[in-house]
N, C-alpha and C. Protein backbone atom coordinates (compact mmCIF):
# COMPACT_ATOMS: atom_id res chain seq x y z
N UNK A 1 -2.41 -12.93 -22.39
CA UNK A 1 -2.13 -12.86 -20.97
C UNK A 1 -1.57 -11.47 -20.64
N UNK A 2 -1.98 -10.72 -19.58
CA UNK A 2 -1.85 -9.56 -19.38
C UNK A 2 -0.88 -9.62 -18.10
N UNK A 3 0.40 -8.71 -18.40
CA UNK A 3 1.50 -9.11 -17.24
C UNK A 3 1.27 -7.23 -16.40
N UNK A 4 0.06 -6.79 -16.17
CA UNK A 4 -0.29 -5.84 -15.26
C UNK A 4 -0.87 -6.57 -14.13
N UNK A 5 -0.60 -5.97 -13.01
CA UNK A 5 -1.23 -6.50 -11.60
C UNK A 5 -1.69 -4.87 -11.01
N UNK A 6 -3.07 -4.68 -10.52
CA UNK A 6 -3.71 -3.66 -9.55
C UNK A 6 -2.79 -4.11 -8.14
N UNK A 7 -2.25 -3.36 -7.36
CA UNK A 7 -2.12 -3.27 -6.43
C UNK A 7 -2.92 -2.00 -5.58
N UNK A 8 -3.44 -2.01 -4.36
CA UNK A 8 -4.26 -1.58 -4.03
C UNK A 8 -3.51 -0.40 -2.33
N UNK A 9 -3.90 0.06 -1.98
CA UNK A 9 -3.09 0.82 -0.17
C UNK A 9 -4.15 1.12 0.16
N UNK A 10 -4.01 1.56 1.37
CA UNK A 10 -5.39 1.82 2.13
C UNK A 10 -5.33 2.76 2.83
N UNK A 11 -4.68 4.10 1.68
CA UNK A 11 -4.69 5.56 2.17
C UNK A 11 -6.31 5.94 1.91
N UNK A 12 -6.08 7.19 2.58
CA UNK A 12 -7.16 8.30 2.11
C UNK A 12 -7.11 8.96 1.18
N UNK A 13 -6.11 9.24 0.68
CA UNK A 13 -5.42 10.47 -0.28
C UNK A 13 -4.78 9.99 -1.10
N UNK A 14 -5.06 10.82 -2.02
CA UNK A 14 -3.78 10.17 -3.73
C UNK A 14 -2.69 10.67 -3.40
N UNK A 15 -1.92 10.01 -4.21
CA UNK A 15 -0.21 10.19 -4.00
C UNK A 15 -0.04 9.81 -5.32
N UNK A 16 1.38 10.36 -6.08
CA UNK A 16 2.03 9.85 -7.15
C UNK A 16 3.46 9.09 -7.01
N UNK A 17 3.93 9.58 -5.64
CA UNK A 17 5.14 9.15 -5.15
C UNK A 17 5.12 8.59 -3.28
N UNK A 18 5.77 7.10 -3.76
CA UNK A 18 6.00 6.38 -2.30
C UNK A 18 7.19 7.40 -1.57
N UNK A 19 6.55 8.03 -0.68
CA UNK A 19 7.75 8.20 0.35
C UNK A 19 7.75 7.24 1.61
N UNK A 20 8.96 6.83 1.61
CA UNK A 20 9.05 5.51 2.36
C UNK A 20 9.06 6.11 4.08
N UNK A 21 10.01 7.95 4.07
CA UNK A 21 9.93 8.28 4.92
C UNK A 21 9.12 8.41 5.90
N UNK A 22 7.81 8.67 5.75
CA UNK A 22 6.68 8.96 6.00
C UNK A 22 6.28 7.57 6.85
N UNK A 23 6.66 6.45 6.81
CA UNK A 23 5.89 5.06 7.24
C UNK A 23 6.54 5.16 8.88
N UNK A 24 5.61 4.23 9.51
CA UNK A 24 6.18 4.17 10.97
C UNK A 24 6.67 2.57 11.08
N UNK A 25 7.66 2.72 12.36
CA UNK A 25 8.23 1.57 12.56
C UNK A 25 7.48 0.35 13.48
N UNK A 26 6.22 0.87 13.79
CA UNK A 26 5.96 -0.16 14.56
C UNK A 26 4.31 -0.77 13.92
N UNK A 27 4.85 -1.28 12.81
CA UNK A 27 3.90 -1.52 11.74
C UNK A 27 3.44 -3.63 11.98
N UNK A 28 2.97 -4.19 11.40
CA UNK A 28 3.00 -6.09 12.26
C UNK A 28 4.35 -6.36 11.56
N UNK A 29 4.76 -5.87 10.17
CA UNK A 29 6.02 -6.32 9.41
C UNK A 29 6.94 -5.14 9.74
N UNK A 30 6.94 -4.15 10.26
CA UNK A 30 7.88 -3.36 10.39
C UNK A 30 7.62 -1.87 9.50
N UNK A 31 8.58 -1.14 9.14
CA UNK A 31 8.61 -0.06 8.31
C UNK A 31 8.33 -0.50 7.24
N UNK A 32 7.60 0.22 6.40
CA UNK A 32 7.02 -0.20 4.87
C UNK A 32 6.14 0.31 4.30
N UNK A 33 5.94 0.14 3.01
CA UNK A 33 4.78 0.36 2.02
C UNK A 33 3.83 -0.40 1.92
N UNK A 34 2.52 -0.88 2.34
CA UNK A 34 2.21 -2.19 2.33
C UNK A 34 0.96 -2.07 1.40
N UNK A 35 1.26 -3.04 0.45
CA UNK A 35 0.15 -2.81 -0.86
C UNK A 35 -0.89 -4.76 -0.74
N UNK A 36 -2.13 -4.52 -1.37
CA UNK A 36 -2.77 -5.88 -1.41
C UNK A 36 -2.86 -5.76 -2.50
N UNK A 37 -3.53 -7.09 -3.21
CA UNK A 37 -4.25 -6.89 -4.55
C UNK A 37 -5.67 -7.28 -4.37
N UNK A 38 -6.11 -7.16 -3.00
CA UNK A 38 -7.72 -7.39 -2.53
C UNK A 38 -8.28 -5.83 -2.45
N UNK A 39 -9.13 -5.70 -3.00
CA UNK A 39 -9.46 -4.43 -3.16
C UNK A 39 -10.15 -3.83 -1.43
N UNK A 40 -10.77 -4.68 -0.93
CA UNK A 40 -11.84 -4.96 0.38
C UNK A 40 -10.65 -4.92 1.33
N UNK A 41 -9.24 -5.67 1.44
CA UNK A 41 -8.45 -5.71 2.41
C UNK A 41 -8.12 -4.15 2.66
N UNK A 42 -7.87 -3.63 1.32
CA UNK A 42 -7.06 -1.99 1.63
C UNK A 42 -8.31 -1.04 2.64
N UNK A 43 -9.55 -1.33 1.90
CA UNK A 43 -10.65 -0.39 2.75
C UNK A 43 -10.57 -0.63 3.74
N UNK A 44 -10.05 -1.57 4.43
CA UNK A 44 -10.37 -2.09 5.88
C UNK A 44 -9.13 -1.59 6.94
């Protein structure tokens, strides 16, 4: 059993580091990082 999970974002651009600064506040959950593990949700 493999305890890795893909999490997926639905930037354009690579990043190595979350800056949280960067997010806006008027997001459906608020300020955040928001990751899927649907690969199809992030493209969208």
């Amino acid at each position: 059993m493999s305890d890795k999970i893909t999490l997926y974002h639905g930037s354009n651009c690579d990043f190595q580091v979350v800056e949280l600064s960067k997010s806006k506040d008027r997001r459906d959950f608020g300020k955040g990082f928001y990751l899927t593990t649907l690969q199809n949700q992030a493209k969208d």
